[in-house]
C-alpha atoms as a PDB file:
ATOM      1  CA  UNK A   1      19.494 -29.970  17.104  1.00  0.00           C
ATOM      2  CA  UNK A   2      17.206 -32.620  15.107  1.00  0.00           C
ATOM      3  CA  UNK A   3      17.545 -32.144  11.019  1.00  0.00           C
ATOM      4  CA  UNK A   4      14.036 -30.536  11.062  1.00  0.00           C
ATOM      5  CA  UNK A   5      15.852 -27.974  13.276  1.00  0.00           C
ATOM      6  CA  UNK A   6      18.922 -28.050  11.451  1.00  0.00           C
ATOM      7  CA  UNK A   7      16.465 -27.138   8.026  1.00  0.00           C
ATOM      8  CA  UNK A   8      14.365 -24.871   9.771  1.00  0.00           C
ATOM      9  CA  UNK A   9      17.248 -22.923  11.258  1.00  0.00           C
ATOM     10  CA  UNK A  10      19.026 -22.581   7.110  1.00  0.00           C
ATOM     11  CA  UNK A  11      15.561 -21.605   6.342  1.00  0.00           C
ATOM     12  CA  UNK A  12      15.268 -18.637   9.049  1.00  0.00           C
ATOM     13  CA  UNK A  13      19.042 -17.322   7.898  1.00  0.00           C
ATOM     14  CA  UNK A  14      17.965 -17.139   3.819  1.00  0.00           C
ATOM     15  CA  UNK A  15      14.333 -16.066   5.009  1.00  0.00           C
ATOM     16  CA  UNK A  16      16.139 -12.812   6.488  1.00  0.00           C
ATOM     17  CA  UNK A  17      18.426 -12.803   3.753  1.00  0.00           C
ATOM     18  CA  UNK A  18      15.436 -12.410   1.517  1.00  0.00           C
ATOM     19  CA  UNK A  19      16.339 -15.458  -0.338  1.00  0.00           C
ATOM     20  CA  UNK A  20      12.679 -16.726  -0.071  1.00  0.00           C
ATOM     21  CA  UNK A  21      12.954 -19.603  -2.649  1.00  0.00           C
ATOM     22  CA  UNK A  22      15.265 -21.204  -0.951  1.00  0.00           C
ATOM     23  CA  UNK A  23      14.071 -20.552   2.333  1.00  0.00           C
ATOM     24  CA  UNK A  24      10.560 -22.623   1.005  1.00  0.00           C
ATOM     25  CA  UNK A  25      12.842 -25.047   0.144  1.00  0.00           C
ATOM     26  CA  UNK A  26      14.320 -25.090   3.828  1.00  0.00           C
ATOM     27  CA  UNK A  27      11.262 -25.062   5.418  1.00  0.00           C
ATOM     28  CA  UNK A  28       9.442 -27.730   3.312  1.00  0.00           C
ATOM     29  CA  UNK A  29      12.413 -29.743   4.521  1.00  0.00           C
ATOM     30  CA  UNK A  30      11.242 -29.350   7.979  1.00  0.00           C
ATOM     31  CA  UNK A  31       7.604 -29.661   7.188  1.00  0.00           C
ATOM     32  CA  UNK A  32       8.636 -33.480   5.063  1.00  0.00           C
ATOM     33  CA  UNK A  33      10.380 -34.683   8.551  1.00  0.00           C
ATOM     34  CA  UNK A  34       8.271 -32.685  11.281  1.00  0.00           C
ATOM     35  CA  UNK A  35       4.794 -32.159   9.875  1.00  0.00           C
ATOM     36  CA  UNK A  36       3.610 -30.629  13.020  1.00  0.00           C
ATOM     37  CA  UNK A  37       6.161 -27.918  13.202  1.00  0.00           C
ATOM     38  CA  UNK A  38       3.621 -25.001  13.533  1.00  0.00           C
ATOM     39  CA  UNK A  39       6.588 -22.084  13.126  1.00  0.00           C
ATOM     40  CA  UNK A  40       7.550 -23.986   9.659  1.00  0.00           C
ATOM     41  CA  UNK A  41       4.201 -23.611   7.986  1.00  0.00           C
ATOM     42  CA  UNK A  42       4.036 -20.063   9.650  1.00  0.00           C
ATOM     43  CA  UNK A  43       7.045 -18.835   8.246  1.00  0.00           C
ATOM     44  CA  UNK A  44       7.052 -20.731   4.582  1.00  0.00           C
ATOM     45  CA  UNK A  45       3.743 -19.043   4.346  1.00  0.00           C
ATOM     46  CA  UNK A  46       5.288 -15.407   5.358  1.00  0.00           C
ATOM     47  CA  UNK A  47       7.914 -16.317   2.377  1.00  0.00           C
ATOM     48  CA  UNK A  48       4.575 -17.393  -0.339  1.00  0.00           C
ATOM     49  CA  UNK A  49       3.506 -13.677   0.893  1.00  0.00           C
ATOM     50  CA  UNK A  50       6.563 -11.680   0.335  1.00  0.00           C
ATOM     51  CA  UNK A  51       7.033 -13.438  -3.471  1.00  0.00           C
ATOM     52  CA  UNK A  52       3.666 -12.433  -4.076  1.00  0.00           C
ATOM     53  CA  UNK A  53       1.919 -16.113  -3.703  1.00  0.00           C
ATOM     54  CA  UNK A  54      -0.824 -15.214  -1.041  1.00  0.00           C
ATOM     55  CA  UNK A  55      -2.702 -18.041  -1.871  1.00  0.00           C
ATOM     56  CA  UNK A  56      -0.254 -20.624  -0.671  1.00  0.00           C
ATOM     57  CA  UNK A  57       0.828 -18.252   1.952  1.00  0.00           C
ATOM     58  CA  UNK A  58      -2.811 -18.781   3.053  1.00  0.00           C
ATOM     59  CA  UNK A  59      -2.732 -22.327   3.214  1.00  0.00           C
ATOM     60  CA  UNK A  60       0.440 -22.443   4.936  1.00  0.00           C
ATOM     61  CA  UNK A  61      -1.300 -20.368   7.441  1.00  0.00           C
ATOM     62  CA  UNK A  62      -4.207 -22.287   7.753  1.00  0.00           C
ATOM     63  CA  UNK A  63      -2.218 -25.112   8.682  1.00  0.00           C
ATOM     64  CA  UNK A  64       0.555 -23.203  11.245  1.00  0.00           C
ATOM     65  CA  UNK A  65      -3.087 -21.911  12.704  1.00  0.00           C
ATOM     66  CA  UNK A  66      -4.456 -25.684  13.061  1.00  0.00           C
ATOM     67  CA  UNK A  67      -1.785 -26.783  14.633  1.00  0.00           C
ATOM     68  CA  UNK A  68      -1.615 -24.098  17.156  1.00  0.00           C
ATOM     69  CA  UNK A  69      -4.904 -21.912  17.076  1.00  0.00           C
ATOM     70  CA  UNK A  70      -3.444 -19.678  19.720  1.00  0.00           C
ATOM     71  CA  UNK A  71      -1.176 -18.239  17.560  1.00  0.00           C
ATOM     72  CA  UNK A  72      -1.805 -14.336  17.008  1.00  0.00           C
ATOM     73  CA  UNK A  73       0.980 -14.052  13.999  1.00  0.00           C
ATOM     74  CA  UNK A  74      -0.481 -16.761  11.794  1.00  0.00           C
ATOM     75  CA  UNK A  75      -3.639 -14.972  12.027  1.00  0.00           C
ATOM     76  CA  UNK A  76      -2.581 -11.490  11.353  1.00  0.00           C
ATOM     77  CA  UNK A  77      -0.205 -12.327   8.624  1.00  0.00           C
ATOM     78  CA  UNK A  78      -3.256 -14.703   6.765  1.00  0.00           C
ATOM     79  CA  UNK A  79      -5.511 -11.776   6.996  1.00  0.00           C
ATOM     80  CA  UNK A  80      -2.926  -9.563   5.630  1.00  0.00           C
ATOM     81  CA  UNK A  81      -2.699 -11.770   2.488  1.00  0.00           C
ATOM     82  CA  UNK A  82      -6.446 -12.130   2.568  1.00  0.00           C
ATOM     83  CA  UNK A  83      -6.297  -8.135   2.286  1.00  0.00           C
ATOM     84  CA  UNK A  84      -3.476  -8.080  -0.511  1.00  0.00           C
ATOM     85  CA  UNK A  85      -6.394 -10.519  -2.190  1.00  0.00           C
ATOM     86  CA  UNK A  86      -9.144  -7.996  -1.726  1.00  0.00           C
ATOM     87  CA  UNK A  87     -10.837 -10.069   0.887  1.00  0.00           C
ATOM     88  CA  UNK A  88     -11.202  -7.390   3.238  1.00  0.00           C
ATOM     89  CA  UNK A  89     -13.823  -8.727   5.588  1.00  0.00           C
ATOM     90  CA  UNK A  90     -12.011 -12.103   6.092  1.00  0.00           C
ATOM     91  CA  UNK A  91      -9.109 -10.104   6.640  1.00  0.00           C
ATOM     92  CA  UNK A  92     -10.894  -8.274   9.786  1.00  0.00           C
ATOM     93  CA  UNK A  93     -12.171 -11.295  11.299  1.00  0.00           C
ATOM     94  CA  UNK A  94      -8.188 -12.518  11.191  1.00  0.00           C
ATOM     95  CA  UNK A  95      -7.233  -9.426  12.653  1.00  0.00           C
ATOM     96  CA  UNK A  96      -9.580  -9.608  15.255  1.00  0.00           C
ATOM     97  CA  UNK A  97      -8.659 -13.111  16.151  1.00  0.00           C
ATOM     98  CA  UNK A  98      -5.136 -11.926  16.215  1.00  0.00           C
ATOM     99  CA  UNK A  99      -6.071  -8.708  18.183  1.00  0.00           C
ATOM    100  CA  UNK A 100      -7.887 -10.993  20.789  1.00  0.00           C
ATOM    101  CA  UNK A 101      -4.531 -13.256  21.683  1.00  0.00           C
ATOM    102  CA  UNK A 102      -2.295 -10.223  21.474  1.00  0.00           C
ATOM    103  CA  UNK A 103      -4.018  -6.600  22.222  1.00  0.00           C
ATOM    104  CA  UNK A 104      -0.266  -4.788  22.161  1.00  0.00           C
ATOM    105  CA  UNK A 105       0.793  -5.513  18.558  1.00  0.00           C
ATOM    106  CA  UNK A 106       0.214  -2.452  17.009  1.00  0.00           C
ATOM    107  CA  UNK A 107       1.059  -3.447  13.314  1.00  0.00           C
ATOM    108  CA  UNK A 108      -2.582  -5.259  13.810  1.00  0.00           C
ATOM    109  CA  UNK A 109      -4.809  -2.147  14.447  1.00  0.00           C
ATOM    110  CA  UNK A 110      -2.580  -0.658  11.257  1.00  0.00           C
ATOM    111  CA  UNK A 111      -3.287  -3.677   9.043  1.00  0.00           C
ATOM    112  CA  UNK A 112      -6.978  -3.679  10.145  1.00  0.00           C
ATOM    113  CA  UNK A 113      -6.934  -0.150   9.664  1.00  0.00           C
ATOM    114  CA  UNK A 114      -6.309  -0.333   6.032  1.00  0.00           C
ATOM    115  CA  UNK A 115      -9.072  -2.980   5.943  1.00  0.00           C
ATOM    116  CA  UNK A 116     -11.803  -0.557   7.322  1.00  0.00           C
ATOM    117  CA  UNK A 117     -10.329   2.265   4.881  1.00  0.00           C
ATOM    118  CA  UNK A 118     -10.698  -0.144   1.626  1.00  0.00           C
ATOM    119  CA  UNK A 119     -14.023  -0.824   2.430  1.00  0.00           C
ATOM    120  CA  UNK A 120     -14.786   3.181   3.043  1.00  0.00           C
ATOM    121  CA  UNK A 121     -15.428   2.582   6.762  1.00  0.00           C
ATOM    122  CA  UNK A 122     -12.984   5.850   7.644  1.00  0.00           C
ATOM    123  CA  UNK A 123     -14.016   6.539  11.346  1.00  0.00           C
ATOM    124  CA  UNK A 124     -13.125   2.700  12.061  1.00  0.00           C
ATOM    125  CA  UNK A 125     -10.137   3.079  10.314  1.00  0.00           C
ATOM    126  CA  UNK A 126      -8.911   5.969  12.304  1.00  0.00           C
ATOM    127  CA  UNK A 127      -9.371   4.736  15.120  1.00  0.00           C
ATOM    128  CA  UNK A 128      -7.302   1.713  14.673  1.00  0.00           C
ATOM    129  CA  UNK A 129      -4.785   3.866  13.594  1.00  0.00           C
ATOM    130  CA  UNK A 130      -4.664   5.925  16.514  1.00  0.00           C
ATOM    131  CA  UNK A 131      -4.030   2.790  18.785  1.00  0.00           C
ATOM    132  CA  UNK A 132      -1.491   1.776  16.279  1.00  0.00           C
ATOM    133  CA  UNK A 133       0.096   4.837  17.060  1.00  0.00           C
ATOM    134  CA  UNK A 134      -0.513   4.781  20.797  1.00  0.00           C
ATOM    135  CA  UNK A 135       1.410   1.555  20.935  1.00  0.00           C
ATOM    136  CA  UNK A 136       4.132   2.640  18.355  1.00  0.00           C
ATOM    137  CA  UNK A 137       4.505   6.311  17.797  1.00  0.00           C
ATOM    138  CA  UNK A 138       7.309   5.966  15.704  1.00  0.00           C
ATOM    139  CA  UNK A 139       5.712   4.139  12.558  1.00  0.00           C
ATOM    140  CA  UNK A 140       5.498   6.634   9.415  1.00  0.00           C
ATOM    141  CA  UNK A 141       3.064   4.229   7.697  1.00  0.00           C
ATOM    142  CA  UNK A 142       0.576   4.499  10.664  1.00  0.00           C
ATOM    143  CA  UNK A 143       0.505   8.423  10.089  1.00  0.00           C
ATOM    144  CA  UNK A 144       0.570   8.132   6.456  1.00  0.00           C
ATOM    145  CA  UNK A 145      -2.658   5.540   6.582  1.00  0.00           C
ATOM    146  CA  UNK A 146      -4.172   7.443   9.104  1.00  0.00           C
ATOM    147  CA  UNK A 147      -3.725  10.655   7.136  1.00  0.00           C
ATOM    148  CA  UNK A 148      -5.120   9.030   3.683  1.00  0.00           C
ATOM    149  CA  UNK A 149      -8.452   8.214   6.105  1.00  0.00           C
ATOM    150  CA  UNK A 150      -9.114  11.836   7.145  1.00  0.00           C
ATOM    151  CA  UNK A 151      -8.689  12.858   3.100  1.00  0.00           C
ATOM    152  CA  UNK A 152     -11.200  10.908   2.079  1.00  0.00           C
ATOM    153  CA  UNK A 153     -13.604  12.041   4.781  1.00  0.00           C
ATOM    154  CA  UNK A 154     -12.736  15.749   3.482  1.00  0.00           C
ATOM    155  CA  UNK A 155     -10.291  16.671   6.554  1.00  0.00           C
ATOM    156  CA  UNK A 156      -7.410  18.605   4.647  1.00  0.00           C
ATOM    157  CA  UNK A 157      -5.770  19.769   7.444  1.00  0.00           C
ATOM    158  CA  UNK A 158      -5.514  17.317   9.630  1.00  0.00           C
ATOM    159  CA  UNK A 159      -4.646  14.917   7.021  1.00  0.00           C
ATOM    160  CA  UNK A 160      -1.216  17.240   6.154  1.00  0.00           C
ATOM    161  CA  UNK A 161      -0.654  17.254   9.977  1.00  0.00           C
ATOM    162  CA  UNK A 162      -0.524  13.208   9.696  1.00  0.00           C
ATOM    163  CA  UNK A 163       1.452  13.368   6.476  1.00  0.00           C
ATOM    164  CA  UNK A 164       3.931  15.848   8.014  1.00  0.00           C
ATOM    165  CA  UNK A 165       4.365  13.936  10.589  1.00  0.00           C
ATOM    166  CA  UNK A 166       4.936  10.673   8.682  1.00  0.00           C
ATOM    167  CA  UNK A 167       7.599  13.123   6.556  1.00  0.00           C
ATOM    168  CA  UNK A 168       9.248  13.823   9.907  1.00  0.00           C
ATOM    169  CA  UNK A 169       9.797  10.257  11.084  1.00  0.00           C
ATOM    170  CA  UNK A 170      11.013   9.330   7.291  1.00  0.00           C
ATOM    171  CA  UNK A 171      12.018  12.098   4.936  1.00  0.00           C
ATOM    172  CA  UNK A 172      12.374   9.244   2.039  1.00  0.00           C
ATOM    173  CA  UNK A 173       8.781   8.460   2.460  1.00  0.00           C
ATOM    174  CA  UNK A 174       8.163   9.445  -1.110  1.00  0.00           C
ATOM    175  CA  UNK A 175       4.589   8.641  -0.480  1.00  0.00           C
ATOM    176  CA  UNK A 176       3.616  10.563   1.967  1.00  0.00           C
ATOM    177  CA  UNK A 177       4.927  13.804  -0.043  1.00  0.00           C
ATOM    178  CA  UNK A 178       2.594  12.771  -2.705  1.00  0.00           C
ATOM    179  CA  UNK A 179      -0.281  12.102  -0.378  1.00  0.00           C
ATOM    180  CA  UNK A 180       0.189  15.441   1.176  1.00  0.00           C
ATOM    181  CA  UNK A 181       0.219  16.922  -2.687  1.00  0.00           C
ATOM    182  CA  UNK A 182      -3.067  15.486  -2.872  1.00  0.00           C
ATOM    183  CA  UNK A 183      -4.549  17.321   0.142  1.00  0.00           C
ATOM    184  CA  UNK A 184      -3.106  20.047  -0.721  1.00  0.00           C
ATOM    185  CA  UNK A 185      -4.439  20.036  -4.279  1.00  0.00           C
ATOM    186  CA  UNK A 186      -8.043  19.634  -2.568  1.00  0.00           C
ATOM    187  CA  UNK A 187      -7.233  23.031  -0.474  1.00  0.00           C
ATOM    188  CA  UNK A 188      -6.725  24.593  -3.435  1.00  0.00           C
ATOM    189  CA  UNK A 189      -2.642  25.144  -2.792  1.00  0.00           C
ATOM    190  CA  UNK A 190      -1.334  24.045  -6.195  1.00  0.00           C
ATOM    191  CA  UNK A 191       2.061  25.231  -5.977  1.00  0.00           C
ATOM    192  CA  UNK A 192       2.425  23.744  -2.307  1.00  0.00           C
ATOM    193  CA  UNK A 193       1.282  20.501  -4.214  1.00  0.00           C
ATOM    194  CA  UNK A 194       3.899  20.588  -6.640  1.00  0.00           C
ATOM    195  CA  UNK A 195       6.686  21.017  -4.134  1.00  0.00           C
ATOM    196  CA  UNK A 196       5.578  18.029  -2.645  1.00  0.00           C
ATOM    197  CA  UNK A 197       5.387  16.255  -6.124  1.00  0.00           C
ATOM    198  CA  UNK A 198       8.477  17.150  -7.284  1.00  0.00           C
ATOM    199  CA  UNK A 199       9.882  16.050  -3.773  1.00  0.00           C
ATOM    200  CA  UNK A 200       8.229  12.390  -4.483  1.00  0.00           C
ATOM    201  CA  UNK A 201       9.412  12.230  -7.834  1.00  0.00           C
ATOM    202  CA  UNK A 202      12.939  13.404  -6.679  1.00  0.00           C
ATOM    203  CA  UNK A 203      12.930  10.255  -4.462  1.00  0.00           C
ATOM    204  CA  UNK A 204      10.934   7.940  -6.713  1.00  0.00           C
ATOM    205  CA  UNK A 205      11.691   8.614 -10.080  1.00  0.00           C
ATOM    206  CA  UNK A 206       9.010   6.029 -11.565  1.00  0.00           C
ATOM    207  CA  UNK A 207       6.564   7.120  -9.559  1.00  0.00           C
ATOM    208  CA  UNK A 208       3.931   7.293 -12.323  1.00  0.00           C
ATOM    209  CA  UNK A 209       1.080   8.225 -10.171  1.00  0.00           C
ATOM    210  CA  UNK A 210       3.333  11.398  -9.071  1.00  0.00           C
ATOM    211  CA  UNK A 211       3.982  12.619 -12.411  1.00  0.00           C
ATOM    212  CA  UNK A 212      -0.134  12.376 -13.014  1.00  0.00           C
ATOM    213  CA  UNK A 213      -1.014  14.410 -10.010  1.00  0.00           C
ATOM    214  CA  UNK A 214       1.540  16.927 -10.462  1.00  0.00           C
ATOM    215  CA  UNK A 215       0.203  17.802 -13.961  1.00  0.00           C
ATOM    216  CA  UNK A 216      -3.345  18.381 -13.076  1.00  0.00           C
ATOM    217  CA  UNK A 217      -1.715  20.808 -10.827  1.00  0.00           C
ATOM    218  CA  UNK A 218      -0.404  22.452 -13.496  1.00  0.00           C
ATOM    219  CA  UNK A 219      -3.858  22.140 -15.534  1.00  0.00           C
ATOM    220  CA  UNK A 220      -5.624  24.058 -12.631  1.00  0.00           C
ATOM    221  CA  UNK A 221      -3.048  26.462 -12.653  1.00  0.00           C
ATOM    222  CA  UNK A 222      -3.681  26.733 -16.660  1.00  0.00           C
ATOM    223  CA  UNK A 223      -0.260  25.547 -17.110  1.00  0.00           C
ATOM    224  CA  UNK A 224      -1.110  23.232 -20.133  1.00  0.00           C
ATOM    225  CA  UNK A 225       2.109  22.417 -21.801  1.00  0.00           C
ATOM    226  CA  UNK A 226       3.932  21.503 -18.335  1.00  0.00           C
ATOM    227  CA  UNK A 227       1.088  19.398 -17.721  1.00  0.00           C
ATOM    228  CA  UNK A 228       1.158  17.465 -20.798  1.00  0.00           C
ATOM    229  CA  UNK A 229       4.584  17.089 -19.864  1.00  0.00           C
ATOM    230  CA  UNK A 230       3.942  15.333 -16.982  1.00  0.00           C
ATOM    231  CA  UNK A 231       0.921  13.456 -18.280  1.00  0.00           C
ATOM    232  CA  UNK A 232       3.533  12.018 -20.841  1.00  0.00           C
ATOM    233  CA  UNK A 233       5.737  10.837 -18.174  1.00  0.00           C
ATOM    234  CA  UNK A 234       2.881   9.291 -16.484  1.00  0.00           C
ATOM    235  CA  UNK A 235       1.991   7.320 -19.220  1.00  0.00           C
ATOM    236  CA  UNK A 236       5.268   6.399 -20.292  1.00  0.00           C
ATOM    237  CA  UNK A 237       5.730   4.871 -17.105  1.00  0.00           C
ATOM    238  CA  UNK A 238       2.273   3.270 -16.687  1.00  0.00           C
ATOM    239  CA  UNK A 239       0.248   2.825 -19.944  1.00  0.00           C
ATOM    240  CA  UNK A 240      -2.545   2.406 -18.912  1.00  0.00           C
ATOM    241  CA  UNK A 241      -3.526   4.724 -16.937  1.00  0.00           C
ATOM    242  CA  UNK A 242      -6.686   6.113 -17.629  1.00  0.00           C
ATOM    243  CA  UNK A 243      -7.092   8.607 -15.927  1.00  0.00           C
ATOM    244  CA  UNK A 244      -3.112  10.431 -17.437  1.00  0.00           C
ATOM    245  CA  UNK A 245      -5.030   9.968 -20.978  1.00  0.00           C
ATOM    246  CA  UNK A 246      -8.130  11.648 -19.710  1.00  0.00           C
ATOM    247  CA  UNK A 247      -6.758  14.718 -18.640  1.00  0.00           C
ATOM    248  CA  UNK A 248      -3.953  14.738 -20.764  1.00  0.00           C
ATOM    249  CA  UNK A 249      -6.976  14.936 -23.252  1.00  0.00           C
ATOM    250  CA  UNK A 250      -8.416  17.602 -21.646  1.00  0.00           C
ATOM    251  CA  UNK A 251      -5.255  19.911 -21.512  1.00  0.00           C
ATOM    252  CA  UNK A 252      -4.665  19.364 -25.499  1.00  0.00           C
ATOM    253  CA  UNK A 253      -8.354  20.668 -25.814  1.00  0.00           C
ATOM    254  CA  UNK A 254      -7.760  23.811 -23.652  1.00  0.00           C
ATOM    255  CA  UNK A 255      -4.499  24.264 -26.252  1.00  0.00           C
ATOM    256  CA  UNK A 256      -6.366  23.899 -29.047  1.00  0.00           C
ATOM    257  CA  UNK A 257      -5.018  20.843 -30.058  1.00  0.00           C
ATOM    258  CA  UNK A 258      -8.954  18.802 -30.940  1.00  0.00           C
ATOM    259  CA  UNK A 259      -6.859  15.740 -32.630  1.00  0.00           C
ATOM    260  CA  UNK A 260      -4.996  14.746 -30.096  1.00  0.00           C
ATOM    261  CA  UNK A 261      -7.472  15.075 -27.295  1.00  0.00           C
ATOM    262  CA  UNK A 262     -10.252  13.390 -29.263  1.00  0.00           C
ATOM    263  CA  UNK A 263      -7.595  10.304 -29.221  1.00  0.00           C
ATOM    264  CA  UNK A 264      -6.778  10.650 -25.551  1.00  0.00           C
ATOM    265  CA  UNK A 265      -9.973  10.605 -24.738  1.00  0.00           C
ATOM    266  CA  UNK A 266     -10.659   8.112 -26.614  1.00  0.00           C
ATOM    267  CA  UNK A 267      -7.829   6.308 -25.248  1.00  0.00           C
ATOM    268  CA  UNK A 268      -8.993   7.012 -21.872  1.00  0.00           C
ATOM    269  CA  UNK A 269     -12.770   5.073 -22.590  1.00  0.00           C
ATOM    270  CA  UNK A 270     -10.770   2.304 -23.566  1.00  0.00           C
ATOM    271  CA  UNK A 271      -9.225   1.592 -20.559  1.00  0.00           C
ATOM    272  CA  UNK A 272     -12.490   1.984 -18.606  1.00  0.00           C
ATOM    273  CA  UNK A 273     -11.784   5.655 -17.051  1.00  0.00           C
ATOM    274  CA  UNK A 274     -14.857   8.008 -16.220  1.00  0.00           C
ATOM    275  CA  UNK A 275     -13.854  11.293 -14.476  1.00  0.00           C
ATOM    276  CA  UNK A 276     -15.779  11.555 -11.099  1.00  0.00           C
END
């Protein structure tokens, strides 16, 4: 084994150790006495992405990519930083480039998927999905995306039967019980909603977003002091969100109380929230 080996190998063991610091510092080891060791930029770059640092990750990428263009992970992971980045479209062109050297990946079609969904193209996103799925039926995330896509083109029910069966692969999936809430909410099933809220809460207490949806449950169901409950915790845990003060706001005003909502609602201009 050379020392560029020797480094890159120490790197790989604190990589999956998820001690990604040090791993860069393995890896740029490697790079300093093998600069055209493809897998080291390839894999420093994975660690820039999973501390947060998709720019770097993306150079790193573009440079495991130059020195091997034929190499389907470099693309898929650079256009899954370039989506974390909001860069959806150069995300898709990565994905497709990383679709075209490997067709049987199917965390690809997910990531591209998401891509699609972000940029409201739903029928493109589902059906990337569904050949995610068709490759790996086991995936909750898959269902859970693909479920999130038929919401927001208005198809209640066949998002919950993608959100049940995300639930069923991974009864932690705290997300997927809140997702299905949602739907749920939109049929008009409030107390079915708040099962599934409390269930997401239950397995992710800070779950802000959670807390928010279950109380305008409770507002439709003119259950105003629970939902100012649960607008509370919803701000406690995330301050500013806008949309917690809004309706929080609008539940004081159905109790009478004009003070307080005049502030929430005041509170929720500030931080840029209009109500669809």
């Amino acid at each position: 084994m050379t020392p560029a080996q020797r480094h890159h190998s120490q790197g790989l063991s604190l990589y999956d150790s998820g001690e990604y610091q040090k791993a860069i510092e393995e890896f740029s080891q490697t790079i300093e006495l093998d600069p055209q060791y493809a897998e080291a930029y390839y894999i420093r770059g994975h660690s820039y992405a999973n501390m947060g640092q998709d720019e770097k990750a993306i150079e790193d990428y573009d440079r495991a990519i130059e020195l091997d263009p034929q190499y389907p992970l470099a693309y898929n992971n650079r256009g899954s930083s370039y989506r974390k980045l909001g860069q959806y479209e150069r995300a898709i062109e990565d994905y497709d480039r990383a679709i075209e050297l490997d067709p049987q990946y199917p965390w690809t079609y997910d990531s591209r998927g998401s891509s699609y969904r972000k940029l409201g193209q739903y029928e493109r996103a589902i059906e990337d999905y569904d050949r995610a799925i068709e490759l790996e039926p086991q995936y909750p995330w898959t269902y859970d995306n693909r479920g999130l896509s038929y919401a927001n083109l208005g198809q209640y029910e066949r998002a919950i039967e993608d959100f049940d069966k995300a639930i069923e692969l991974d009864p932690q999936l705290d997300l997927a019980y809140a997702n299905r809430g949602v739907s749920y909410d939109e049929l008009g099933q409030y107390e079915r909603a708040i099962e599934d809220y409390d269930k997401a809460i239950e397995l992710e207490p800070q779950f802000a977003q959670a807390y928010a949806s279950r109380a305008s449950s409770y507002f439709l169901l003119k259950q105003d002091e629970k939902a100012i409950e649960d607008y509370n915790q919803a701000i406690k845990i995330d301050p500013n969100d806008g949309y917690a003060y809004y309706w929080r706001g609008q539940a004081h005003s159905q109790l009478g109380n004009s003070a307080q909502s005049a502030k929430d609602l005041a509170k929720a201009e500030e931080l840029g929230y209009e109500p669809d």
